[in-house]
C-alpha atoms as a PDB file:
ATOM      1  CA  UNK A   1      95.032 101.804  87.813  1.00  0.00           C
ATOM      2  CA  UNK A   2      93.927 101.517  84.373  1.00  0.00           C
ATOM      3  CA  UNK A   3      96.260 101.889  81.269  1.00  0.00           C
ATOM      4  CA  UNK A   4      94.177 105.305  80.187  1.00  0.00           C
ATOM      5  CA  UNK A   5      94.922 106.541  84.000  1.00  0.00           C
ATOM      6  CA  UNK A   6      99.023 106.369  83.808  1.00  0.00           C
ATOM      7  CA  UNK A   7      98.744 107.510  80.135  1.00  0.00           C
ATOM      8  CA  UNK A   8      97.199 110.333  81.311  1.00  0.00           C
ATOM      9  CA  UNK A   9     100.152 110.891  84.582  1.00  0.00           C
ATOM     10  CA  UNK A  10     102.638 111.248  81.728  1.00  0.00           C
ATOM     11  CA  UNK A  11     104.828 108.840  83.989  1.00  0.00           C
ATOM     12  CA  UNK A  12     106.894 105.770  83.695  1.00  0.00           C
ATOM     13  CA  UNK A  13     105.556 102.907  86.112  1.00  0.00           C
ATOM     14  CA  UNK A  14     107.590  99.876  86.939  1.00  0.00           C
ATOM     15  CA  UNK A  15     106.243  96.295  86.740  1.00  0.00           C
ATOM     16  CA  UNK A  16     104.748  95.525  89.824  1.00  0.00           C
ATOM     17  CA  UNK A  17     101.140  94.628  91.162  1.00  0.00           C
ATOM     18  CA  UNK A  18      99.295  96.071  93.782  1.00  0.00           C
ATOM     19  CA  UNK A  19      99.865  94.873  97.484  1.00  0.00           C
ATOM     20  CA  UNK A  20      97.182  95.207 100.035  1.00  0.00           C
ATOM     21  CA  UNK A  21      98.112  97.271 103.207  1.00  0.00           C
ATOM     22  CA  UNK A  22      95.314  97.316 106.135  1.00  0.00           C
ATOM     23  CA  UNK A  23      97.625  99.717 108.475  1.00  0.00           C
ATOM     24  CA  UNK A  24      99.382 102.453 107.464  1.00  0.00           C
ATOM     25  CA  UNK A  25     102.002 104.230 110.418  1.00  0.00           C
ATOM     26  CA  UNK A  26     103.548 107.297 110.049  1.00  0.00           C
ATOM     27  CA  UNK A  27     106.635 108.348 111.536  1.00  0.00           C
ATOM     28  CA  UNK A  28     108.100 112.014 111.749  1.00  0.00           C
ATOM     29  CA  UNK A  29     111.787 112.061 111.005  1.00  0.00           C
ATOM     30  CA  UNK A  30     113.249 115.292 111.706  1.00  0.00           C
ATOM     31  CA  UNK A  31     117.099 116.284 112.181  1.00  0.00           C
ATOM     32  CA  UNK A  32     118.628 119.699 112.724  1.00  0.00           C
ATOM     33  CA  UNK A  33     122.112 121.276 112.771  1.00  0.00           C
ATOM     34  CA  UNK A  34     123.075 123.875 113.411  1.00  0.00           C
ATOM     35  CA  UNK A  35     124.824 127.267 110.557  1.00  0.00           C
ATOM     36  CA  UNK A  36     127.250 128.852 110.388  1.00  0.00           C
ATOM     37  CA  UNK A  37     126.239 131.392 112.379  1.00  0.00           C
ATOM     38  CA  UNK A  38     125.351 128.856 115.621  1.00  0.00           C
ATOM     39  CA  UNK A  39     121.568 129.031 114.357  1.00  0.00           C
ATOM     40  CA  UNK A  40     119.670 125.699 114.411  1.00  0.00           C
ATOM     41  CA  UNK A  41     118.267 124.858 111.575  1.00  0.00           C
ATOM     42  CA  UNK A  42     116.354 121.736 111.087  1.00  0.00           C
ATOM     43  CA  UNK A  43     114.490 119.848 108.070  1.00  0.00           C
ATOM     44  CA  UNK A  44     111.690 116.851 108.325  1.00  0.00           C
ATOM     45  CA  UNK A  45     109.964 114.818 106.388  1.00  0.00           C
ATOM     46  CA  UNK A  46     106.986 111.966 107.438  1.00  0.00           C
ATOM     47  CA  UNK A  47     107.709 108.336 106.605  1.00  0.00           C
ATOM     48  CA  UNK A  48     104.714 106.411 105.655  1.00  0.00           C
ATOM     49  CA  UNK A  49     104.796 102.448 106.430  1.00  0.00           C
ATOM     50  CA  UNK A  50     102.217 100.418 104.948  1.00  0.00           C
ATOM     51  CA  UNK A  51     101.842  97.256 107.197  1.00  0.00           C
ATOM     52  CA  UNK A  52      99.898  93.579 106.459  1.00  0.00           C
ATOM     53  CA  UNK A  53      98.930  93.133 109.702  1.00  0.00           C
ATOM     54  CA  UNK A  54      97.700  89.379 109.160  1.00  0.00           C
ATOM     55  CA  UNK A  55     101.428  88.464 107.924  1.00  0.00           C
ATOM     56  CA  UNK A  56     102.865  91.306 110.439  1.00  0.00           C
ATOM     57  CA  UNK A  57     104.736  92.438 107.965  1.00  0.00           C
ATOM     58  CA  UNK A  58     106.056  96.331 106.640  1.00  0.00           C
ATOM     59  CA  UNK A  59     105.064  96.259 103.389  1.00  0.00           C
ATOM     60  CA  UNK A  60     107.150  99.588 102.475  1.00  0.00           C
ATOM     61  CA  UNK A  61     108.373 102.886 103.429  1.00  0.00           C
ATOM     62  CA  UNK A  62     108.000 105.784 101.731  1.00  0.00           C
ATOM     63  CA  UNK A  63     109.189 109.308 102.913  1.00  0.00           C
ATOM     64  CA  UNK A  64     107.881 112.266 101.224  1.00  0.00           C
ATOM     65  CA  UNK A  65     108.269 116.179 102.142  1.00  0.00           C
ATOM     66  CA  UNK A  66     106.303 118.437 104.562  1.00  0.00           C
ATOM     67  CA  UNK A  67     104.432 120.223 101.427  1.00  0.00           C
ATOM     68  CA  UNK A  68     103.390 116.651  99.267  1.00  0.00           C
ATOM     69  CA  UNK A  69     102.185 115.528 102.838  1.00  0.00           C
ATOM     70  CA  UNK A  70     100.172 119.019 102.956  1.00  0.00           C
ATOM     71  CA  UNK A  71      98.572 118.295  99.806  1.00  0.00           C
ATOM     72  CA  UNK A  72      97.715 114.638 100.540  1.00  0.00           C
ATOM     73  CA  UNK A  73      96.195 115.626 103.591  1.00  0.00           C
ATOM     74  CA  UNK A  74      93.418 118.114 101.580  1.00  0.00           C
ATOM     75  CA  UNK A  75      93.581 115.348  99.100  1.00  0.00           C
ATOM     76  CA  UNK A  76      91.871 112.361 101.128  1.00  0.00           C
ATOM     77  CA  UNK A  77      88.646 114.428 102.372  1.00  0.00           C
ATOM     78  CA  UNK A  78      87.704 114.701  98.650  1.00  0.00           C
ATOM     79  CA  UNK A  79      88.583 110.908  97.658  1.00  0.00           C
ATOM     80  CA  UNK A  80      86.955 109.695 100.515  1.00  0.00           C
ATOM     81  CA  UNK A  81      84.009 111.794 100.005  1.00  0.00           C
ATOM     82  CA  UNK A  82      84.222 110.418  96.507  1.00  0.00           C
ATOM     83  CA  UNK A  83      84.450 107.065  97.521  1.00  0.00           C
ATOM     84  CA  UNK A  84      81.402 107.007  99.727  1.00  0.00           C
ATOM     85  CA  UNK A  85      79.385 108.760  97.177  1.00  0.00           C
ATOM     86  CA  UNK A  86      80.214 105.932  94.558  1.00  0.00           C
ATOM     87  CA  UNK A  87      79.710 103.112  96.898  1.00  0.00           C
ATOM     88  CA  UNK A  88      76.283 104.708  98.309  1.00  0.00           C
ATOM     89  CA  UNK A  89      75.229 105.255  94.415  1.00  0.00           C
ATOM     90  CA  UNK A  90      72.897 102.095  93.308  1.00  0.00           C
ATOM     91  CA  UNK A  91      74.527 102.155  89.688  1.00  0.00           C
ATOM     92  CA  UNK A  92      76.924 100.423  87.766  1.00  0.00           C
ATOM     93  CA  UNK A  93      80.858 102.173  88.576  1.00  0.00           C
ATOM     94  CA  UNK A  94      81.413 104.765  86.084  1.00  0.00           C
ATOM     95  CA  UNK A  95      84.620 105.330  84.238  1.00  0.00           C
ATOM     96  CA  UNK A  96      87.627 105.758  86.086  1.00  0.00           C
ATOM     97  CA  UNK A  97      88.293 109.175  86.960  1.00  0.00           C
ATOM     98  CA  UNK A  98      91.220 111.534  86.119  1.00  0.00           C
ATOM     99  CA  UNK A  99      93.627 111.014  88.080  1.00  0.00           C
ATOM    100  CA  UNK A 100      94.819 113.643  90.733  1.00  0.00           C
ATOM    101  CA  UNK A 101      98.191 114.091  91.746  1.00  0.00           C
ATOM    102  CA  UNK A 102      99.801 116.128  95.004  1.00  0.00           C
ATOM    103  CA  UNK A 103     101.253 118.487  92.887  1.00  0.00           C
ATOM    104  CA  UNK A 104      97.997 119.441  91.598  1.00  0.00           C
ATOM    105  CA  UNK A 105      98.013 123.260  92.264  1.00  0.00           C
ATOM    106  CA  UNK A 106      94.269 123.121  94.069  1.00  0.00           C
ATOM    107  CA  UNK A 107      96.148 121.031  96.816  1.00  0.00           C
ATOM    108  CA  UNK A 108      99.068 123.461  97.654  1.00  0.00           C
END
């Protein structure tokens, strides 16, 4: 990610460099309990585990909510999409684009 790019998030990010991951699994973690009226009610979130599968290693876990996972699942069809068109296109990479985040309101 270029310096323009997390200018342009507005956040802080911490010193560290990229890692490559060549398996990602996801795990559903839900847990429920019940009211105080005897109803169940229950809450979940999906972990994400990014594996190196040459050092068979997790790389790192991240949980995030049912709604950010909403919104990076309508996320990926466009960056792939994106992707392929730039590595299909014979020219020179153009300028990083702006970066899009989950909380972008065209993804909720």
């Amino acid at each position: 990610m270029t310096e323009e790019q997390k200018q342009q998030m507005g956040l802080k990010f911490v010193d560290t460099k990229p890692i490559f991951a060549d398996e990602v699994a996801l795990v559903l973690k839900v847990k429920a309990g019940k009211n105080d009226k005897g109803e169940v009610e229950k809450e979940g979130q999906i972990m994400l585990v990014f594996i190196d599968m040459m050092k068979g290693t997790a790389l790192g876990e991240f949980v995030i909510s049912k709604n950010t996972a909403k919104s990076l699942a309508k996320m990926l069809p466009e960056t792939m999409a994106n992707l392929e068109k730039q590595l299909n296109d014979r020219s020179m990479p153009k300028p990083a684009p702006e970066i899009k985040t989950t909380s972008d309101p065209s993804y909720r």
